[in-house]
N, C-alpha and C. Protein backbone atom coordinates (compact mmCIF):
# COMPACT_ATOMS: atom_id res chain seq x y z
N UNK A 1 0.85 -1.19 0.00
CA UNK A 1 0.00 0.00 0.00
C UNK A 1 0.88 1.24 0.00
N UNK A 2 0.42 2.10 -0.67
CA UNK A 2 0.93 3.10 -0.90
C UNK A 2 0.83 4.16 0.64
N UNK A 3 1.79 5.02 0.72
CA UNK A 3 2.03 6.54 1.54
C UNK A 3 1.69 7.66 0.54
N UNK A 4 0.75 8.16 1.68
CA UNK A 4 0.02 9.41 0.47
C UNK A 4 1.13 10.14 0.31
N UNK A 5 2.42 10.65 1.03
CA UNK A 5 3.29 11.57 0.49
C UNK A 5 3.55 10.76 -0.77
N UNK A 6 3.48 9.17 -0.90
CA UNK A 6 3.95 8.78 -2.71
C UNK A 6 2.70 9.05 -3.33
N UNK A 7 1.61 9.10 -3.02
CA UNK A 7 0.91 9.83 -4.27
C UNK A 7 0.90 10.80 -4.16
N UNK A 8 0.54 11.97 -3.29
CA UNK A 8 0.99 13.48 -3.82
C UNK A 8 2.26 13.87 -3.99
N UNK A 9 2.63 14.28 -5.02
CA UNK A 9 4.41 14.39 -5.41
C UNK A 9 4.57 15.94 -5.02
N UNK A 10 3.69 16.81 -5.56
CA UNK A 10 4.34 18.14 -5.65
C UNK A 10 2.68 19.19 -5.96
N UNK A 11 3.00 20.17 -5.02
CA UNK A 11 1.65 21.57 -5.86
C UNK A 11 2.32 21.89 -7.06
N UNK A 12 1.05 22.55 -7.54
CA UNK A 12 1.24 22.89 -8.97
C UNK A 12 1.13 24.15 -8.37
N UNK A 13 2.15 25.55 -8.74
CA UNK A 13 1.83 26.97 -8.28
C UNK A 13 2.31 27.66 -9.82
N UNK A 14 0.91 27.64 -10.33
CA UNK A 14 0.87 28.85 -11.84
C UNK A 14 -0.17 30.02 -11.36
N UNK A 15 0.15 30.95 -12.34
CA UNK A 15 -0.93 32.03 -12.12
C UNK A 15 -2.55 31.53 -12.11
N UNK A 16 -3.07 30.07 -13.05
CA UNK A 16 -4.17 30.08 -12.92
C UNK A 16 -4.68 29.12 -11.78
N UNK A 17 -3.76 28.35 -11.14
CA UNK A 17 -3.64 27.48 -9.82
C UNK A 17 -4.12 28.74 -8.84
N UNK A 18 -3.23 29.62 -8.76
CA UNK A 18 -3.49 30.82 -7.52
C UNK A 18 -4.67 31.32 -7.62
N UNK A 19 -5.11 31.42 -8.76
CA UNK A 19 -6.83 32.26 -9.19
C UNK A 19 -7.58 31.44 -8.36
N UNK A 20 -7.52 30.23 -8.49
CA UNK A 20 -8.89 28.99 -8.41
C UNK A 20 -8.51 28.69 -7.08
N UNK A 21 -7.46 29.04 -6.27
CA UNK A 21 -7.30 29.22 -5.14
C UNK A 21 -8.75 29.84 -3.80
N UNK A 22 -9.21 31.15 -4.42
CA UNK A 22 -10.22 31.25 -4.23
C UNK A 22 -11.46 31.13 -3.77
N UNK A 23 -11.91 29.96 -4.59
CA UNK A 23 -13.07 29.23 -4.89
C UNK A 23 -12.69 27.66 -4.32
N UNK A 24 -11.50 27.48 -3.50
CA UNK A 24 -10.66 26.58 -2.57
C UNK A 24 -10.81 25.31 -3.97
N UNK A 25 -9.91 25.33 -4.65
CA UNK A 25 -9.99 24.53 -6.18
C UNK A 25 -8.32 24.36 -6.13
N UNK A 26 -7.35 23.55 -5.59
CA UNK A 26 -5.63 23.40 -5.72
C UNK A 26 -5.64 22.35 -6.72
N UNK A 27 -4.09 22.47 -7.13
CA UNK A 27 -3.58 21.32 -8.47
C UNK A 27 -2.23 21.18 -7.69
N UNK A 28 -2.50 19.89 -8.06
CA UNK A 28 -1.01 18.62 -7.19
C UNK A 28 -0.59 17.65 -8.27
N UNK A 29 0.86 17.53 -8.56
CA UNK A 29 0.92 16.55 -9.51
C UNK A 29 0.75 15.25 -8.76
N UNK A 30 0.55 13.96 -9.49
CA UNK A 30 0.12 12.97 -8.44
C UNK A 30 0.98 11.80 -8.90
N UNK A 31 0.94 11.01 -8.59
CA UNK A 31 1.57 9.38 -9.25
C UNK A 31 0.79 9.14 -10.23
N UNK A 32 1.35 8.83 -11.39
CA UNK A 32 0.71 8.38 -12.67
C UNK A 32 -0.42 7.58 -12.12
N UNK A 33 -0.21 6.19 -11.00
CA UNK A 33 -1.05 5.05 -11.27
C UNK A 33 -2.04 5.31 -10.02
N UNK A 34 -2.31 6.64 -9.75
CA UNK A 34 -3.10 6.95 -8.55
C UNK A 34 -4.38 6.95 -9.32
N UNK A 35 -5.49 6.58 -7.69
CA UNK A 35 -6.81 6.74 -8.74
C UNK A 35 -7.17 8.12 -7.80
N UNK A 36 -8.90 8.71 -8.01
CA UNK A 36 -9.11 9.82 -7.28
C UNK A 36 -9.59 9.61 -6.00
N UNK A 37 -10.24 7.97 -5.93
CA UNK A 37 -10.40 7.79 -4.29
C UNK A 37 -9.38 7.79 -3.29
N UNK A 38 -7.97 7.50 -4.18
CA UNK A 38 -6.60 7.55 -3.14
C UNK A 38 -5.91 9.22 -3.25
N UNK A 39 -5.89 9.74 -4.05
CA UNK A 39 -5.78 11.20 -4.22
C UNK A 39 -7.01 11.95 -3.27
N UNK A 40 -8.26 11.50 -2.97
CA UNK A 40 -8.88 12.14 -2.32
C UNK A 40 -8.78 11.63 -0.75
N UNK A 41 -8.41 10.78 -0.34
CA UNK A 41 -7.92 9.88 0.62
C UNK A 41 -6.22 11.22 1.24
N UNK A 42 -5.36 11.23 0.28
CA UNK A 42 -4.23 11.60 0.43
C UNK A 42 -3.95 12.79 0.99
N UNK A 43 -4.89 13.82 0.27
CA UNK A 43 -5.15 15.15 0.53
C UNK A 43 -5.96 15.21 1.82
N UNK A 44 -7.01 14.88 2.03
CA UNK A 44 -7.84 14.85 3.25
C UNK A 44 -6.36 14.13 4.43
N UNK A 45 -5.86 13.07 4.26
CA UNK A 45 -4.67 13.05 5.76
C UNK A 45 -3.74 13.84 5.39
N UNK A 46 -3.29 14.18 4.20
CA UNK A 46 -2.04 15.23 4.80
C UNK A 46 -2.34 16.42 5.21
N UNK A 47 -3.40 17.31 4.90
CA UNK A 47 -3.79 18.70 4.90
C UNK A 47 -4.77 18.96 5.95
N UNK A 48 -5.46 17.69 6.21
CA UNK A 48 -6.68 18.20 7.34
C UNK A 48 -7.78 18.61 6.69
N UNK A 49 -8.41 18.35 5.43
CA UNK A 49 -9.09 19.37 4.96
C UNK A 49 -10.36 17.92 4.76
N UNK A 50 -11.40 18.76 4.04
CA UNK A 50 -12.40 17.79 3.33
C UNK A 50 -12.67 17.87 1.91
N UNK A 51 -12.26 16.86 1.34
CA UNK A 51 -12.64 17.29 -0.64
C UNK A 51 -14.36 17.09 -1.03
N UNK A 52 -14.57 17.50 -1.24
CA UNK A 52 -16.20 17.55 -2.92
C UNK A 52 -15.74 16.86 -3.56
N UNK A 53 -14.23 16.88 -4.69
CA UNK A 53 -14.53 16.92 -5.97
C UNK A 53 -12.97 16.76 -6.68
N UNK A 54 -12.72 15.79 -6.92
CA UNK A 54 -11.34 15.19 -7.54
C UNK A 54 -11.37 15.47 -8.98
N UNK A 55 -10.75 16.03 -9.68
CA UNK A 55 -10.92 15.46 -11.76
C UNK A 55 -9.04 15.51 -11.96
N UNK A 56 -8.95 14.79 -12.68
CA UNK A 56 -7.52 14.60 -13.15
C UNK A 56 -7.37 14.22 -14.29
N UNK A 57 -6.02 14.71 -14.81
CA UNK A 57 -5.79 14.48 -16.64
C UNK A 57 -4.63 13.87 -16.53
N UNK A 58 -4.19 13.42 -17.53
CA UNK A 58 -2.85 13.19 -17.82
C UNK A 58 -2.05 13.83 -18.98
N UNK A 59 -0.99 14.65 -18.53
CA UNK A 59 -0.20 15.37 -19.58
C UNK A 59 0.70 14.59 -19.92
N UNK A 60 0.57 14.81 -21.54
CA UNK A 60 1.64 14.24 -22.03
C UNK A 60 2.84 14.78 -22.43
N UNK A 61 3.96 14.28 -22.15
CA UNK A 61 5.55 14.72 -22.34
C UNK A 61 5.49 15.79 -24.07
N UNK A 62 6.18 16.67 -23.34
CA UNK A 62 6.67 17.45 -25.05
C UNK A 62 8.12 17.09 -25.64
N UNK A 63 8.18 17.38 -26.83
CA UNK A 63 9.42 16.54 -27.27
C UNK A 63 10.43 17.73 -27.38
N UNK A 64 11.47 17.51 -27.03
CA UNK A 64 12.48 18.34 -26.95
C UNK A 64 13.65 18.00 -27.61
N UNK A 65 14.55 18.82 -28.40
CA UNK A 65 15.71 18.50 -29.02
C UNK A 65 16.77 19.62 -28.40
N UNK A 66 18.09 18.77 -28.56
CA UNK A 66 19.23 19.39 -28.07
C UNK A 66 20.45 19.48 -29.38
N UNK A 67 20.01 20.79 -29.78
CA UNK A 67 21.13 20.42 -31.29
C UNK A 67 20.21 20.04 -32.00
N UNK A 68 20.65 18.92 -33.65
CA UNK A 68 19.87 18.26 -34.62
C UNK A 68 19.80 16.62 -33.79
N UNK A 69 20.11 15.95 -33.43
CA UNK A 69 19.95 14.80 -33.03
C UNK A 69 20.06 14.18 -31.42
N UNK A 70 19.39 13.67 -30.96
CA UNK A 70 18.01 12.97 -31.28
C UNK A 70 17.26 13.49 -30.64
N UNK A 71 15.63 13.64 -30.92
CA UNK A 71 14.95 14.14 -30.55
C UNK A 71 13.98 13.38 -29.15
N UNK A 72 14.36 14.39 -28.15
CA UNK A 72 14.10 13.50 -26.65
C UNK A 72 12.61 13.91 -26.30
N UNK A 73 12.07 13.70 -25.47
CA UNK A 73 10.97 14.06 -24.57
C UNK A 73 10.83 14.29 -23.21
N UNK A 74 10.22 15.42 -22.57
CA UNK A 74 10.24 15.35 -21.30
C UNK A 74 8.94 14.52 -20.84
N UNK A 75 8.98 14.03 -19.28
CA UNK A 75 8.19 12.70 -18.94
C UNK A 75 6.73 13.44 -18.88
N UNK A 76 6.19 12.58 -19.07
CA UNK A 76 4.33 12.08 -19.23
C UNK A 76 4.12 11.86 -17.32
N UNK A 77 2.97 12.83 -16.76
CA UNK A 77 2.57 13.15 -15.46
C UNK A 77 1.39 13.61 -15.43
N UNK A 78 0.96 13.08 -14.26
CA UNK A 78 -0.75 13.16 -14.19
C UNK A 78 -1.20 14.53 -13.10
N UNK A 79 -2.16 15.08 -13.45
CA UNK A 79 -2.26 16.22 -12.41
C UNK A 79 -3.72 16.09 -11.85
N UNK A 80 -3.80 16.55 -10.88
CA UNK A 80 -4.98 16.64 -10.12
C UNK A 80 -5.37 17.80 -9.39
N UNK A 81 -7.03 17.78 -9.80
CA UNK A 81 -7.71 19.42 -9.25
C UNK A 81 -8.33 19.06 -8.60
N UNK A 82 -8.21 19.26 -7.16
CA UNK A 82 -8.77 19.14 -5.87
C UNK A 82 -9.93 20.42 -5.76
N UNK A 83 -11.14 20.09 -5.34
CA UNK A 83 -12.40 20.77 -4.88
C UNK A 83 -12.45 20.57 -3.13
N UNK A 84 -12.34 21.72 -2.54
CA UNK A 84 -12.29 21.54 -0.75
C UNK A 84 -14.15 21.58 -1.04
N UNK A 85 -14.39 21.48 0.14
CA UNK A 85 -16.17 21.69 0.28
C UNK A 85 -15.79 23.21 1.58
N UNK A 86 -17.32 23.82 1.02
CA UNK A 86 -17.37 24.88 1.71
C UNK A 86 -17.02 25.17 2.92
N UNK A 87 -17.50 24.53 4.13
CA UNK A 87 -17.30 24.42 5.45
C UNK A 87 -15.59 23.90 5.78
N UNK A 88 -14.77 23.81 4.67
CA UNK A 88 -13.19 23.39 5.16
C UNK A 88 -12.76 24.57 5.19
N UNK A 89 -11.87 23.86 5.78
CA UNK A 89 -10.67 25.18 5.67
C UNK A 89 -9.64 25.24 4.68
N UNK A 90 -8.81 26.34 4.84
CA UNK A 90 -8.29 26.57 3.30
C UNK A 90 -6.49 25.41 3.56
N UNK A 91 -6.05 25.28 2.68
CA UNK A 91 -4.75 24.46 2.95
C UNK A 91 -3.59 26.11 2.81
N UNK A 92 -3.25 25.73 3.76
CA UNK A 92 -2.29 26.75 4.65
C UNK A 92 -0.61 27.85 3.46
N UNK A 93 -0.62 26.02 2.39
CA UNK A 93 0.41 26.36 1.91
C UNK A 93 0.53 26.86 1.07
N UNK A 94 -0.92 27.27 0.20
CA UNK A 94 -1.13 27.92 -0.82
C UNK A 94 -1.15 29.41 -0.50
N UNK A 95 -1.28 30.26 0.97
CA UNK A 95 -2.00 30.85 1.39
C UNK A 95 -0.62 32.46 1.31
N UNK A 96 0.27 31.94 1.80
CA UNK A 96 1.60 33.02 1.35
C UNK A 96 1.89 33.19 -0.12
N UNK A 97 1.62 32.22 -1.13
CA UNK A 97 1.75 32.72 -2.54
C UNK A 97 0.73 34.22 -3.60
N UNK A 98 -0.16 34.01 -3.23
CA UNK A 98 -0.56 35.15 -3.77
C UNK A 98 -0.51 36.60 -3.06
């Protein structure tokens, strides 16, 4: 069995992550082979909080070249948009970035 620190890897902190901040809506990259009941599982024990509402995509790697040969890719990673429910509280670490 997995340790939720191995499925949540890392926040996602872009300008449109901080917006949706808000409306208590965060993005976490996750373990490729996570599903959203263990991503919603993960977030609720590390943070203290309560989720609504999991959706997740998977991005795929862009291809990158160095010079003319050979043409590489950076890695394929899954992200996840966490929904808190109204009555939570906000997660703490998002809260000094904007």
């Amino acid at each position: 069995m997995k340790n939720s620190y191995d499925i949540i890897l890392r926040p996602i902190i872009t300008e449109q992550s901080m917006e949706q901040s808000d409306i208590k809506k965060y993005s976490f990259e996750v373990a490729v082979d996570a599903g959203k009941a263990e991503i919603k599982r993960a977030v609720e024990e590390i943070f203290g909080v309560k989720v609504m509402k999991v959706s997740t995509l998977n991005v795929r790697g862009k291809e990158k070249r160095m010079g003319r040969y050979p043409a590489g890719s950076t890695k394929a990673w899954k992200k996840a948009v966490v929904r808190l429910t109204d009555d939570s509280k906000t997660i703490e670490f998002f809260e000094g970035m904007v």
